[in-house]
Protein backbone atom coordinates (compact mmCIF):
# COMPACT_ATOMS: atom_id res chain seq x y z
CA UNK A 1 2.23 11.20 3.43
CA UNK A 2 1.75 7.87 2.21
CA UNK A 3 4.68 8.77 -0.97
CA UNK A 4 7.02 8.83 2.08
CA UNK A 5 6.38 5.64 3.77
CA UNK A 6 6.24 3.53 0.68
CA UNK A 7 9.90 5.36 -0.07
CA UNK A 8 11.30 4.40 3.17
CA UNK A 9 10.03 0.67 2.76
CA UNK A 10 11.25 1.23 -0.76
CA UNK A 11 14.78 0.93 1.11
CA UNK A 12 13.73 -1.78 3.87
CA UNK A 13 12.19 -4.24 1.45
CA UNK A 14 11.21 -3.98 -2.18
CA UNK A 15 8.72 -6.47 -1.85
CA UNK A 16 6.59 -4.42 0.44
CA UNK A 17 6.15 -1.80 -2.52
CA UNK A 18 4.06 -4.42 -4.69
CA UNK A 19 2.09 -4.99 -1.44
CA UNK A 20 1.44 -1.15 -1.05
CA UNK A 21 0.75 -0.38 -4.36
CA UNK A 22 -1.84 -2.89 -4.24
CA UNK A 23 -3.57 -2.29 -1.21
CA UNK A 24 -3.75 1.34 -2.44
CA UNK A 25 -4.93 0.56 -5.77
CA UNK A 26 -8.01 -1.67 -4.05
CA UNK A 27 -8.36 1.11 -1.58
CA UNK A 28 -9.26 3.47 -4.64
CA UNK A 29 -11.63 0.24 -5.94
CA UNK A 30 -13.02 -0.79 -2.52
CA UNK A 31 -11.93 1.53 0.17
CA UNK A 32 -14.57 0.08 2.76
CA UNK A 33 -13.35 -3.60 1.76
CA UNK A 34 -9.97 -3.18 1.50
CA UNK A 35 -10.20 -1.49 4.82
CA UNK A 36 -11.92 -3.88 7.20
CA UNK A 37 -10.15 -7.43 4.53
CA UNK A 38 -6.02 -5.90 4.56
């Protein structure tokens, strides 16, 4: 699901990736604060 998206922004902007990677990588850390502080 998520593998997708990030492979069509992948194509759209490159930048985005670091931004996903991170915000999944915090989710995995702090799900609840990651969720309510994007």
């Amino acid at each position: 699901m998520l593998g997708d998206g990030i492979q069509e922004e992948k194509d759209y902007e490159p930048q985005t990736i670091c931004e996903h990677l991170q915000y999944l990588f915090a989710l995995l850390q702090n799900s609840n604060r990651r969720y309510i502080d994007p």
